[in-house]
Each structure stands twice: as structure tokens, then as C-alpha cells.
Protein backbone atom coordinates (compact mmCIF):
# COMPACT_ATOMS: atom_id res chain seq x y z
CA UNK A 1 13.62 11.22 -30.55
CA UNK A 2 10.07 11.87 -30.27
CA UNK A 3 9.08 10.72 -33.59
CA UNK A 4 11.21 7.70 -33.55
CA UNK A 5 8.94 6.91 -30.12
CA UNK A 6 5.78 7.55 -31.96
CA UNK A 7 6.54 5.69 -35.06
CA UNK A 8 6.97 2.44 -32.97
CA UNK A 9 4.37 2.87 -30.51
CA UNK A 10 1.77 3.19 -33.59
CA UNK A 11 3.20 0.03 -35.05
CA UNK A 12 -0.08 -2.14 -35.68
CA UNK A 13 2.30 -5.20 -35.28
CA UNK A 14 2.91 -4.80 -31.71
CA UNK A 15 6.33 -5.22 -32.47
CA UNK A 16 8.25 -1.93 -33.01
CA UNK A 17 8.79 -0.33 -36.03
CA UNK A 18 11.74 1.10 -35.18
CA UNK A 19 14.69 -1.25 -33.95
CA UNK A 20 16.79 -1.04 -31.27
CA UNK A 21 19.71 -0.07 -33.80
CA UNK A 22 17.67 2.82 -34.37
CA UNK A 23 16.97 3.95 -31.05
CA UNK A 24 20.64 3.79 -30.43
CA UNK A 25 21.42 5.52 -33.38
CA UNK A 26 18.95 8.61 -32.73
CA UNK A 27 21.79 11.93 -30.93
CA UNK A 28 20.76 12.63 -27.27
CA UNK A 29 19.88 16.35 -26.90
CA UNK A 30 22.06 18.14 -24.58
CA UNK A 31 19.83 19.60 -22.44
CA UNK A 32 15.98 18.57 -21.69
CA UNK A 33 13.22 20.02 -19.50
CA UNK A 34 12.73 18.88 -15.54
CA UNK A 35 10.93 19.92 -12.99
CA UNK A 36 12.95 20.60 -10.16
CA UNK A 37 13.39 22.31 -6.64
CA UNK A 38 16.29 24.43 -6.00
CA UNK A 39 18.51 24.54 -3.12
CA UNK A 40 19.06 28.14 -2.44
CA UNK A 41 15.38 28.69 -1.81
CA UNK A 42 15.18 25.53 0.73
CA UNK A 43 13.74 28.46 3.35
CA UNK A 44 11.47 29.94 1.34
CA UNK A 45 8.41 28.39 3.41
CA UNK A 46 10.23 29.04 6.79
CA UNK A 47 7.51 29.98 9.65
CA UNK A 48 4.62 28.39 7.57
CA UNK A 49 2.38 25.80 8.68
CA UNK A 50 2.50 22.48 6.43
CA UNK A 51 -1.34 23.10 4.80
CA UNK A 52 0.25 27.02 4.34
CA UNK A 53 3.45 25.75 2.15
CA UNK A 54 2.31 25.84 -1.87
CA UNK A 55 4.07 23.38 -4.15
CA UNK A 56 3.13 25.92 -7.09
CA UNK A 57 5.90 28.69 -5.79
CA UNK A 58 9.02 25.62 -5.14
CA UNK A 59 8.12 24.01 -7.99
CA UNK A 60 9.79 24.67 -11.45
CA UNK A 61 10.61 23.74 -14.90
CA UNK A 62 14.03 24.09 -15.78
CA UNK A 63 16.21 23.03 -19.01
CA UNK A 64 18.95 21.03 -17.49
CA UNK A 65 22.21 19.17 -19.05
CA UNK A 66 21.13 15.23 -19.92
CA UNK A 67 23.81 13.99 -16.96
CA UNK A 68 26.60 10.97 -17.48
CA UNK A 69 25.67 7.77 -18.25
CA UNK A 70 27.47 5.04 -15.79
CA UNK A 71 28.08 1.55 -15.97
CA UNK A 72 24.57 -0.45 -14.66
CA UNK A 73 22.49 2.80 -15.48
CA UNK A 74 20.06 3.82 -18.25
CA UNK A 75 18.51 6.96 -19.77
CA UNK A 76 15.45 6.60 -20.59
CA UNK A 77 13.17 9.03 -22.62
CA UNK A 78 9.88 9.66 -20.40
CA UNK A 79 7.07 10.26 -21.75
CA UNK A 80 4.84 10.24 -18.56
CA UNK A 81 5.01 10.04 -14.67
CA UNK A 82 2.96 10.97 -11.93
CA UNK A 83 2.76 12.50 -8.60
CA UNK A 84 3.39 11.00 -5.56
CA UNK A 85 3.30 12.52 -1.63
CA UNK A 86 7.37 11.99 -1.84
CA UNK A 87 7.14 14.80 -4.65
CA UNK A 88 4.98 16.91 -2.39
CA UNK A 89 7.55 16.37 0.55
CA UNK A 90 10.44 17.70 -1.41
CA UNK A 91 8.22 20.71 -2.94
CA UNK A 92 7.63 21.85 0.93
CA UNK A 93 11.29 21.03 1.77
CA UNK A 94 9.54 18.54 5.02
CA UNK A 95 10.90 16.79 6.97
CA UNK A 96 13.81 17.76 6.08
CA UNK A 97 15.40 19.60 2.56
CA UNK A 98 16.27 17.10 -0.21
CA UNK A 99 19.23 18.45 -0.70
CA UNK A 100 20.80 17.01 2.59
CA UNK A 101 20.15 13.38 0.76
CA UNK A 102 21.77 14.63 -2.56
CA UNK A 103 24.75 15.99 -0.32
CA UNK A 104 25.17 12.65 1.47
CA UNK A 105 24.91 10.92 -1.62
CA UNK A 106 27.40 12.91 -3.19
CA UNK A 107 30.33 11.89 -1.20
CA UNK A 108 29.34 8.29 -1.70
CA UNK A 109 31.69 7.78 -5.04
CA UNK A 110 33.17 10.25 -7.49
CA UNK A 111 29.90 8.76 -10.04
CA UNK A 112 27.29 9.69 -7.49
CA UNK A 113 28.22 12.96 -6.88
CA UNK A 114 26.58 13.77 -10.17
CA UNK A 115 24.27 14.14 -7.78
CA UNK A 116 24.73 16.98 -5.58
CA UNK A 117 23.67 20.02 -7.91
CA UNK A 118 21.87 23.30 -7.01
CA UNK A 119 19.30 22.02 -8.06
CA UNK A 120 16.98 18.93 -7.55
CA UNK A 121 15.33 16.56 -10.74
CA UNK A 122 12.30 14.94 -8.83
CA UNK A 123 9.91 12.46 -9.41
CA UNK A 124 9.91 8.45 -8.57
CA UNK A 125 7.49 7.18 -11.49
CA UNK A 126 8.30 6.71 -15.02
CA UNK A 127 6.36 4.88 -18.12
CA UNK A 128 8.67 5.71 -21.63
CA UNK A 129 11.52 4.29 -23.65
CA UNK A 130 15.32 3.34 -22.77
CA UNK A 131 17.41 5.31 -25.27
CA UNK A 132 20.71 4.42 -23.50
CA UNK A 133 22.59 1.72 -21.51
CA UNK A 134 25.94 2.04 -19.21
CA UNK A 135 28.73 -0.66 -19.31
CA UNK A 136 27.41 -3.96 -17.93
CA UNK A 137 23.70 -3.42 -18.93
CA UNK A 138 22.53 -6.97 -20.89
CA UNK A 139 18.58 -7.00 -19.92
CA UNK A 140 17.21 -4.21 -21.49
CA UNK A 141 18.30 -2.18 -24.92
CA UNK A 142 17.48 0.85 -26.51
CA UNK A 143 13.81 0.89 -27.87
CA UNK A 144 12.43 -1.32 -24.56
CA UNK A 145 9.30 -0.09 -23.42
CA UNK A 146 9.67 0.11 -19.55
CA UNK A 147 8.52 1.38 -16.27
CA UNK A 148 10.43 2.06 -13.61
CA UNK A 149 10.07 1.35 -9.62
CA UNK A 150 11.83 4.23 -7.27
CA UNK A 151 14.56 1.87 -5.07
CA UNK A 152 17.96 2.60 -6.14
CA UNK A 153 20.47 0.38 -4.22
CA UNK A 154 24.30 0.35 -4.33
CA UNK A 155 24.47 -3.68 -2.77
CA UNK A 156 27.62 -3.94 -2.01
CA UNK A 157 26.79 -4.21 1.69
CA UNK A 158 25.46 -8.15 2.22
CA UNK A 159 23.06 -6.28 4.53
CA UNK A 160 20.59 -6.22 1.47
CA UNK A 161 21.17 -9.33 0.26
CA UNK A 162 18.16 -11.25 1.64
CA UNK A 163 15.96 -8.37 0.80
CA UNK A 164 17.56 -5.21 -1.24
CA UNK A 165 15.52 -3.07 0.86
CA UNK A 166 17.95 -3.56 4.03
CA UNK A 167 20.65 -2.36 1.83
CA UNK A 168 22.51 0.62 4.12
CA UNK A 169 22.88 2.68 0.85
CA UNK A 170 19.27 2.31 -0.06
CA UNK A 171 17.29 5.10 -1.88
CA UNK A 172 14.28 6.32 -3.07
CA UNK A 173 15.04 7.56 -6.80
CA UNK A 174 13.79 10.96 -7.83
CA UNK A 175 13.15 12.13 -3.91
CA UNK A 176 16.91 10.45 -2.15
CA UNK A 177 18.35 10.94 -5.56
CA UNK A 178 18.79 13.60 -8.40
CA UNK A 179 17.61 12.65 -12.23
CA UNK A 180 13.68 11.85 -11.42
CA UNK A 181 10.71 10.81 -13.40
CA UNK A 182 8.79 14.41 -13.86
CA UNK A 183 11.17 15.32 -16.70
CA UNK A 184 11.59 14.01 -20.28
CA UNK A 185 14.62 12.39 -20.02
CA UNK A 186 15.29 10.49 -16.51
CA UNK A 187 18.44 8.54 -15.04
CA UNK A 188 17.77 5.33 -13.59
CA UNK A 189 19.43 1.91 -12.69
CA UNK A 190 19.03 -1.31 -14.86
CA UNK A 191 17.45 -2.89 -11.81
CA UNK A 192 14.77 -0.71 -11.93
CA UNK A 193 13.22 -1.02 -14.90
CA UNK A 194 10.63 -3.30 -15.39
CA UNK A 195 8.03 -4.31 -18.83
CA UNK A 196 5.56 -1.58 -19.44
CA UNK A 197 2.26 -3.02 -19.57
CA UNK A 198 1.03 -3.09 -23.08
CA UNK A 199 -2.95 -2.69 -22.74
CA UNK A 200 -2.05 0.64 -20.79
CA UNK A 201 -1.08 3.95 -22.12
CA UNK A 202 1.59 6.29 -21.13
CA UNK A 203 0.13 7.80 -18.54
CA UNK A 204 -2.22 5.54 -17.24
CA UNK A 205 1.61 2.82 -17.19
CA UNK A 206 3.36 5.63 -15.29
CA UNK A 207 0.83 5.90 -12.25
CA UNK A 208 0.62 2.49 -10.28
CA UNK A 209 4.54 2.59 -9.66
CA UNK A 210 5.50 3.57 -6.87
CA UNK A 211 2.54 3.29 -4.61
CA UNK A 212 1.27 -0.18 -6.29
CA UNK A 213 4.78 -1.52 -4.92
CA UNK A 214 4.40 -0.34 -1.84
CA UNK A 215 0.69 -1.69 -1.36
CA UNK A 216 1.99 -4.62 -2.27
CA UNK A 217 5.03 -5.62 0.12
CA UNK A 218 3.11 -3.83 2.76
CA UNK A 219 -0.22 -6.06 2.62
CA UNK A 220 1.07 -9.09 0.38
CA UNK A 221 4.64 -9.84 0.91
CA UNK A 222 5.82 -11.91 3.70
CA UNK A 223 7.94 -8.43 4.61
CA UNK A 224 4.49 -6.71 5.18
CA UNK A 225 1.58 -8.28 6.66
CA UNK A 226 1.58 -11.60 4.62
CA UNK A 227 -1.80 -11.42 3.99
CA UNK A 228 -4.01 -14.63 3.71
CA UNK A 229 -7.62 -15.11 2.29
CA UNK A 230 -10.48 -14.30 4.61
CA UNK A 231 -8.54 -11.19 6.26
CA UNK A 232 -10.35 -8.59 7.79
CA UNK A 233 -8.04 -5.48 6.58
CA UNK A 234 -8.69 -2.26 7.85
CA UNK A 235 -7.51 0.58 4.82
CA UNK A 236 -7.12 4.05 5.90
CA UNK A 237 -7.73 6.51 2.93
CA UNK A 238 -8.93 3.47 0.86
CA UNK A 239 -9.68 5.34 -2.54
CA UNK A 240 -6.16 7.08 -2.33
CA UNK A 241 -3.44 6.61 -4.27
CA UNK A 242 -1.93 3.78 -1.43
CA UNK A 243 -5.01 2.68 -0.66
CA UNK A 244 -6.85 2.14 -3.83
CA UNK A 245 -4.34 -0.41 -4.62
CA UNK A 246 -4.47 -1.79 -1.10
CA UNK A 247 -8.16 -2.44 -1.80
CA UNK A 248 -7.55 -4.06 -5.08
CA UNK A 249 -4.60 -6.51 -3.30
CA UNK A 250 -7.48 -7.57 -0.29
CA UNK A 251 -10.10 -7.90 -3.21
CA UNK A 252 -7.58 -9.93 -5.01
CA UNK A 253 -6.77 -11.75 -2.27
CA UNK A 254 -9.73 -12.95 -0.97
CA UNK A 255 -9.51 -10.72 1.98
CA UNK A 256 -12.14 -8.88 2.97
CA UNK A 257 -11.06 -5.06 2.89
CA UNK A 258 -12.93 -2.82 5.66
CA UNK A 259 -12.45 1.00 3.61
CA UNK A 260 -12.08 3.90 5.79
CA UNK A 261 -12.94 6.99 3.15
CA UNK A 262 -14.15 10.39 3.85
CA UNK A 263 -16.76 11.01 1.57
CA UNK A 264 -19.28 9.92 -0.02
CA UNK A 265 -18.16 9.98 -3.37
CA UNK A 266 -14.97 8.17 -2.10
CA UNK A 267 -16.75 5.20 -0.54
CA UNK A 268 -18.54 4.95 -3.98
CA UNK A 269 -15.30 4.57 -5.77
CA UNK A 270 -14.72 1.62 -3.01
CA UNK A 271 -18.21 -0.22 -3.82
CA UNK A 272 -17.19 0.18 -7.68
CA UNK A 273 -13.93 -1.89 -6.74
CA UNK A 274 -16.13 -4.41 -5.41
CA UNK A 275 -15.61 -3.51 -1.50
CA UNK A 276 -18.89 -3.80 0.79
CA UNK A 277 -17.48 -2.87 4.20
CA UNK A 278 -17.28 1.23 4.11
CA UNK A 279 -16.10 3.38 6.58
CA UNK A 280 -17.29 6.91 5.94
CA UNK A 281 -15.34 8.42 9.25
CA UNK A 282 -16.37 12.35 8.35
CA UNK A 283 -20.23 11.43 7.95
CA UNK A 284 -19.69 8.83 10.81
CA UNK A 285 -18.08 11.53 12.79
CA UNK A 286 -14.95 10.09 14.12
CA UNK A 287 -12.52 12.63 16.20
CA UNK A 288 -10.00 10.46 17.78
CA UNK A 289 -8.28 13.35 19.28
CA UNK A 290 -9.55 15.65 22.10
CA UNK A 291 -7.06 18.45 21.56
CA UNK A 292 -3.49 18.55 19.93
CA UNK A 293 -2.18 16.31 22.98
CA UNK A 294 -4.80 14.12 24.40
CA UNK A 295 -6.85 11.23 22.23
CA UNK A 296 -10.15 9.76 22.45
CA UNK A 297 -9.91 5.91 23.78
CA UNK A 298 -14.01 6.32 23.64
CA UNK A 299 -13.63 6.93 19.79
CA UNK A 300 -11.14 4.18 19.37
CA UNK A 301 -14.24 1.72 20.53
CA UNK A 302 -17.28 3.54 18.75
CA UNK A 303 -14.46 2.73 15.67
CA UNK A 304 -14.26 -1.13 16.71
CA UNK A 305 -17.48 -1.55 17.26
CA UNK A 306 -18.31 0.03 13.70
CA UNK A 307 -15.85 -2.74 12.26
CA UNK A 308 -17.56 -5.86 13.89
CA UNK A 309 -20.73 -4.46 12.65
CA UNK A 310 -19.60 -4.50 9.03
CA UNK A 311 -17.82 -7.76 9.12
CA UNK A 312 -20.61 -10.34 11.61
CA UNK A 313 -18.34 -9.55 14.62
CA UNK A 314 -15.08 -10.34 14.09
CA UNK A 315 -12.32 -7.79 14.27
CA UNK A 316 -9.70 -6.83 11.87
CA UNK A 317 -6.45 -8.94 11.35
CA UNK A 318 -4.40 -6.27 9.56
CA UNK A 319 -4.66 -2.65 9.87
CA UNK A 320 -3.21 -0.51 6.42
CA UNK A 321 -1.88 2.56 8.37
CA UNK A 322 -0.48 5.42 6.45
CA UNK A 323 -1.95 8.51 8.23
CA UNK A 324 -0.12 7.83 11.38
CA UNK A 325 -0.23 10.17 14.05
CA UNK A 326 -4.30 11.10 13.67
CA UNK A 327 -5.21 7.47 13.10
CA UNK A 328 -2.89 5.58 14.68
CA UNK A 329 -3.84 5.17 18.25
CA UNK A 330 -7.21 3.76 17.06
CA UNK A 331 -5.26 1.24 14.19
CA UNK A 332 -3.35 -0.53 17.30
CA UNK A 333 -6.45 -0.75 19.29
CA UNK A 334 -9.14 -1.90 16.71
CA UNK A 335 -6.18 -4.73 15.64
CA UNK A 336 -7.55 -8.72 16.54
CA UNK A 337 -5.23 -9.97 19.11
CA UNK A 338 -2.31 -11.25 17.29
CA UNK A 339 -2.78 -8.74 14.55
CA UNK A 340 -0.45 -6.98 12.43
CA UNK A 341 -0.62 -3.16 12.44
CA UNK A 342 1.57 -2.42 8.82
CA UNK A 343 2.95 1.24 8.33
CA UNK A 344 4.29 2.70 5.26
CA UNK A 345 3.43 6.77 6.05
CA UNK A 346 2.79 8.99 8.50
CA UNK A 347 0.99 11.71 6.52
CA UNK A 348 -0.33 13.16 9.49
CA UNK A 349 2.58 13.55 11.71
CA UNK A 350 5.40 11.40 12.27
CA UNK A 351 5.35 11.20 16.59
CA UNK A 352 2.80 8.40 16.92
CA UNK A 353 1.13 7.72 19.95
CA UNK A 354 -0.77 4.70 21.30
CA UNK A 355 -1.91 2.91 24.61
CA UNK A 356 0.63 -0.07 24.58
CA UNK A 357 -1.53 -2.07 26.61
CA UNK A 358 -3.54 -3.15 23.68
CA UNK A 359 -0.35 -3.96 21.81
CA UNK A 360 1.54 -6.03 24.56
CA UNK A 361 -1.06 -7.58 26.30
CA UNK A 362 -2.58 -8.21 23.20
CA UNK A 363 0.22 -9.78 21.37
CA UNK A 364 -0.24 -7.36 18.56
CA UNK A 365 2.55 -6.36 15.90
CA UNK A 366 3.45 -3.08 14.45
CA UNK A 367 5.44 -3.70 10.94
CA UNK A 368 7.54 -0.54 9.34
CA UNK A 369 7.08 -1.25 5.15
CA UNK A 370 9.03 1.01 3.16
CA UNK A 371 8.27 0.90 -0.90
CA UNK A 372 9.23 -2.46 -2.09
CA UNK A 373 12.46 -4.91 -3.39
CA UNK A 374 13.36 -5.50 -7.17
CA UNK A 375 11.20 -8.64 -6.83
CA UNK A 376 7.93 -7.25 -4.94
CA UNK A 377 7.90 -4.52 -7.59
CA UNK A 378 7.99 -6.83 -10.25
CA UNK A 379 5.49 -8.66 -8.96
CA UNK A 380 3.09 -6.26 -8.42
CA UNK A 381 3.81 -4.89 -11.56
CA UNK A 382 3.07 -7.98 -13.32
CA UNK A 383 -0.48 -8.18 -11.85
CA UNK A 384 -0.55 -4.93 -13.62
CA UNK A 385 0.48 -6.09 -17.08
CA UNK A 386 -1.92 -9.37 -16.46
CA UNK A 387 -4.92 -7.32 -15.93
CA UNK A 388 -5.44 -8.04 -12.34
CA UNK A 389 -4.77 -5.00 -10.36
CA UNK A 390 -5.50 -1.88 -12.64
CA UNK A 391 -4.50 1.83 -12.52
CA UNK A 392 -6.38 4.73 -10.33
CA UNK A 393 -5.05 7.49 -12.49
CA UNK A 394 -8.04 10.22 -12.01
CA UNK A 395 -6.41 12.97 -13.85
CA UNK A 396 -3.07 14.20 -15.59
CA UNK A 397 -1.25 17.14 -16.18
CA UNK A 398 1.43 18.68 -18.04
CA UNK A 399 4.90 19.34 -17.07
CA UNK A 400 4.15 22.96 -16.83
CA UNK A 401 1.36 21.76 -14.47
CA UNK A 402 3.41 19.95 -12.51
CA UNK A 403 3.34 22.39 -9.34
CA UNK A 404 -0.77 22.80 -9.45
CA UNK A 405 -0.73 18.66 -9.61
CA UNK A 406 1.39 18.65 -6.64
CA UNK A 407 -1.03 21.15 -4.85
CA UNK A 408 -3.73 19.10 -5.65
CA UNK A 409 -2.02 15.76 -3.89
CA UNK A 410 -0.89 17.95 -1.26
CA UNK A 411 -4.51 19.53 -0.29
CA UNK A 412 -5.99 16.06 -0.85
CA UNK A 413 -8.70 17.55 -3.87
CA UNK A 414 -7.89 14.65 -5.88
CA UNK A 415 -8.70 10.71 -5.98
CA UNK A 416 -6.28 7.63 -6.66
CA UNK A 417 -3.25 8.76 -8.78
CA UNK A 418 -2.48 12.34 -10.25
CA UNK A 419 -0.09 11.82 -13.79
CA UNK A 420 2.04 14.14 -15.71
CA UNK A 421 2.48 13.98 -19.45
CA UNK A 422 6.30 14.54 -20.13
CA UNK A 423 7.21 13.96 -23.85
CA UNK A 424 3.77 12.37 -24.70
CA UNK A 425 1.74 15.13 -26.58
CA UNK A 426 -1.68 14.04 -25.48
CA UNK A 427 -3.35 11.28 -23.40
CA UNK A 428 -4.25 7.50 -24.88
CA UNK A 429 -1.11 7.04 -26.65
CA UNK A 430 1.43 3.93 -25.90
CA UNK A 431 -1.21 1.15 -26.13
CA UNK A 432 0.06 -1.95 -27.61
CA UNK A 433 -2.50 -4.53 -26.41
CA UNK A 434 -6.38 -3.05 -27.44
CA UNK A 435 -7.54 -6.48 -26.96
CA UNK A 436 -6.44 -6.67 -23.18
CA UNK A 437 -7.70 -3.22 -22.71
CA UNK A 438 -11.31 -3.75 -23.91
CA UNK A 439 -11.47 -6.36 -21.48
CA UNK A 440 -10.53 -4.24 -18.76
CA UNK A 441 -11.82 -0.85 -19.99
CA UNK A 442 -14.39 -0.13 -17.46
CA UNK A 443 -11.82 -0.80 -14.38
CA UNK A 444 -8.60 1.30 -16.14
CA UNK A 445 -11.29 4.35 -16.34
CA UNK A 446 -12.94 3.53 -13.03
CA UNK A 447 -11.35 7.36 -11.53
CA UNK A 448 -11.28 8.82 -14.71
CA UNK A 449 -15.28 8.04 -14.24
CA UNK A 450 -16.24 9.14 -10.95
């Protein structure tokens, strides 16, 4: 299978060397290698503090059976993904154990409870190869190069009609569902495969995923903020993995993206995007809370006052929250009146509080964004493949890895994206576009290079 892979991604064509006939042809293995979480030791971190819970003891590699194909699925071969907080969630079994979503999902339909196993595939990014399709599959055939976005949707609600992610039986693949990306083999719906984009390798395909599709419909779409040119956006954690795409989108956009960072090294990585307007709240010295239960209104102004500084005295239209519970007191009161405070995350904490003065009185908006619709992901992916929005992959790991890469994501030592090679034996393969890339060498690398 692996060869086959290699032999057309080396093709000097473009076009594969090995047909779709062939990819069809080649026998699935019964068995591959995942990295999973396992039920029985959901307690394991029971009476630790968050920062105390270590993905690198939950985390493991198994060998696993390849599980059924069903009609409107595929299995594709991976041959990278990444890390994302979701995987870090289900490592340190918060909010909640995994396992209670497999369960529910389970009893959905005799198919899903494929499901509900002992143990848990994770992982909701994925750049590799389709090697099989289900009944009622016509887009995509063995041998497509793809990448896949995390929502998995069942639609047969007309709740999600209008916008898939309002569908009552919506999930996020690899962290709602079993069969994720951090594996070589991974089971996903047609819908959620998209082109992989050709002047990117493996890796470097596999990171934007997930959080480039949820930048998107938070900031861009007319679900999120709808945002226009000459926005003053606020972006917590702006070289992160949400918020270095964020940046790119106001760039973009003609927005005008005010990074909050907390570093110096990390507001660099903002000026080499092309922001001006940098935020560095540790050297700055922002502590918007007094104690645990009591914030700092007098730090919510020193922060507004900072902003109309940095952008000739207006404030900001849109506020990218994803903290929540540290920041977000200080997001609704910094927010323009008539402003849109847009929320994806609470990384933080999840109980936020805020003075709802400046929200009602103020007209003001909070907006809940949660990832992103078949389209949005597309879309965003497409800026991807066009060389508009590029990848913030800083680093990559093995599978075996997987559970230090977590770590890293969880303790926040790393910058933009962390990926995981799964079948791909080393970095800078999958590139089928070298002209594309040249053009955009300098940006692709931009994390690689800091």
C-alpha cells in the first residue's frame, strides 16, 4: 500500500502513476497502528489539576482491526495528521470522557455502533490517499489525494439543512467519533473529504484542517462575525494554531488584525505575517483577574486604551475569543458598540464571566462558532490550495511521538500547528505542484523558521 502511494506521489507528471484500478486492487491489511485512549483507564488522572494531567501516560499506540466500510464512507490511507486541543481534551479525559460520545453514538444505528469499543481512535486531521469507497460514494475514488475536515453529520434531521452544522446528530470526527486521523488508516465520510493541496506536502496538507475551518466560519462566514475590510479584530493567542490562521483571514481580508501574543518571539511571528498592531499582554503586564473569583474592570481599560493606541483611536469591531474564561470579561468590554464578540473555545475555563452592562447597553453581540459546514471548509481549504492562506506547521512528530506532541500543545511550548507523520516515512514528501511552492516557500516555512 505504501509503495503503491509513493510510486504515484513521485510521478513527475503530476498525474498518478498508479490508477485508481490499482489502488482498488492493492488487499487492505487487517489490522493497522492508531493511537488511541482507552476506556478502562478514563480515571487514571482523577484528583489532578488540568496543567498536572500528562497526555504521554493516556496516550497509546495500538494495532487495531481496519473497521467496516459503510455505504457514504471511505478509508483512507493516512499518511499524516496533526494535533489539535480536541486531541489533548480526550488524552486528559476533560470535560468529560470520550467514551460517553462513542456510547451515545453507538445506539444511534446498528452501523454506528462500530463505534463504541474499549478503546478510542483519535485525531480530526488527515492529508493521505482514499483506498476505499462505501455504496453510494461517486465523488471521490481510490487513488484521490484528499484532506479531510472533522464534521461528521447524519442529516436526516432538516434542522441542518440551512447549515449542516445545526444538524442534532452533528460530530466532531476523531474526538465525538471513533476511527480518527492519528493512525494510518482512518474512517471518514465522503462529505468530508476535500482536494489535497498539491504545492504542500503531507504533513504540512494535514495541519490547517481543522483549525483553518474554524478560523474561517468564525471570522469570515456570515455564521461567524462576517467580517468586512477595514475591521479592527482583536486575536487572542494570535500565533496559535486558531489564531495564526485568524491573522492570515484579517490580513486577507483587508482587516486590520490587533494580535494579542505572549512573547516576544510570538509577536515576531505576527509582524512576519504582515500584522503591525501587537499585543504583547505578558511584557505589557495584563492580569485581568484579582483572585480566582473577582476580575480587574481597571485592566479591561488599560487593555482598551492599548487598542486605540495601536489602531488612531478607534476600537475593535470583532473580538477572536478562544481563551474564554481569563480573557473574556475584557473581549466584551474592549468590543466597539455594536460589535461582535465570536467564540469558538474556552481554553481557559468554560464558566465565563462579564459585566453585561457593556454588552446590553452597548448593543454588543456574543456569537458561539463551532468548527465549520461542508462548504466553509471547502472554502477555506481552497484558499489553501490557491496559495492564499498557508500552513503554520512548526514541527512534526511520529506516531510513536504522538503523546509528547500532545504534551507539547497541551503545555503551550509550541507555535502554530504540531503534525504527526503516520505512513509517510519522512517529511517533504506528497508535493505535486514545486512551481506553486517556490512561490510561496518563504510563508509555508514561516514556523518551521522562527
Amino acid at each position: 500500500m505504501l509503495d503503491a502511494i509513493l510510486a504515484s506521489t513521485a510521478s513527475d507528471s503530476g498525474s498518478p502513476a498508479v490508477t485508481a484500478a490499482d489502488f482498488a486492487a492493492l488487499p487492505l491489511p487487517e489490522s493497522y497502528r492508531a493511537v488511541t485512549v482507552h476506556k478502562d483507564e478514563a480515571e487514571m488522572f482523577s484528583g489532578l489539576t488540568t496543567r498536572e494531567k500528562d497526555p504521554r501516560k493516556s496516550l497509546h499506540l495500538d494495532e487495531v482491526p481496519v473497521p467496516e466500510l459503510g455505504p457514504g464512507e471511505a478509508l483512507v490511507a493516512v499518511m499524516a495528521s496533526s494535533v489539535n486541543y480536541n486531541s489533548v481534551w480526550t488524552s486528559i479525559f476533560e470535560p468529560v470522557s470520550t467514551f460517553a460520545f462513542l456510547e451515545r453514538y453507538g445506539k444511534l444505528s446498528p452501523l454506528t455502533a462500530r463505534h463504541d469499543l474499549p478503546y478510542h481512535i483519535i485525531g480530526s486531521d488527515l492529508a493521505g490517499v482514499v483506498l476505499r469507497t462505501g455504496p453510494g460514494v461517486n465523488a471521490w475514488r481510490p487513488g484521490d489525494e484528499v484532506v479531510a475536515h472533522c464534521l461528521s453529520v447524519e442529516l436526516e434531521s432538516a434542522d441542518g439543512h440551512n447549515d449542516t452544522m445545526l444538524d442534532p446528530e452533528q460530530r466532531i470526527w476523531g474526538f465525538e467519533t471513533n476511527f480518527g486521523g492519528l493512525a494510518e488508516i482512518a474512517l471518514v465520510k465522503s462529505n468530508q473529504l476535500m482536494p489535497k493541496p498539491k504545492h504542500l506536502t503531507w504533513e504540512e496538507a494535514a495541519s490547517p484542517g481543522l483549525v483553518n475551518s474554524t478560523a474561517y466560519r468564525q471570522l469570515v462566514s456570515r455564521n461567524g462575525a462576517g467580517m468586512k475590510q477595514g475591521d479592527n479584530v482583536l486575536i487572542w493567542g494570535a500565533s496559535g494554531g486558531l489564531g495564526s490562521y485568524a491573522t492570515q483571514f484579517a490580513l486577507a481580508g483587508g482587516a486590520n488584525p490587533i494580535c494579542v501574543v505572549s512573547s516576544p518571539q510570538k509577536a515576531e511571528i505576527c509582524r512576519s505575517m504582515g500584522a503591525e498592531a501587537i499585543i504583547d499582554r505578558n511584557a505589557e503586564g495584563y492580569k485581568f483577574w484579582k483572585d480566582e473569583h473577582n476580575q480587574d474592570p481597571r485592566e479591561w481599560k488599560r487593555l482598551g486604551k492599548r487598542i486605540r493606541e495601536l489602531t488612531g483611536g478607534e476600537d475593535v469591531d470583532i473580538v477572536f475569543e478562544h481563551p474564554g474564561r481569563e480573557t473574556f470579561g475584557a473581549s466584551v468590554y474592549v468590543t466597539r458598540k455594536g460589535g461582535t464578540i465570536v467564540t469558538c473555545a474556552s481554553t481557559s475555563g468554560y464558566h465565563h464571566e462579564y459585566d453585561n452592562r457593556y454588552l446590553w447597553m452597548s448593543l454588543k453581540r456574543i456569537v458561539g462558532s463551532h468548527f465549520a459546514n461542508y462548504r466553509e471548509a471547502w472554502e477555506a481549504n481552497r484558499l489553501v490550495a490557491k496559495g492564499k492562506i498557508h500552513p503554520t506547521l512548526s514541527k512534526t512528530y511520529s506516531l510513536e511521538e504522538t503523546g509528547q506532541a500532545a504534551y507539547d500543545v497541551h503545555r503551550n511550548l509550541h507555535q502554530g500547528k504540531v503534525g504527526v507523520l503516520a505512513l509517510a516515512p519522512q517529511e517533504g514528501l506528497g508535493v505535486r505542484d514545486p512551481e506553486l511552492r517556490a512561490e510561496h516557500i518563504d510563508a509555508i516555512n514561516r514556523f518551521r523558521n522562527i
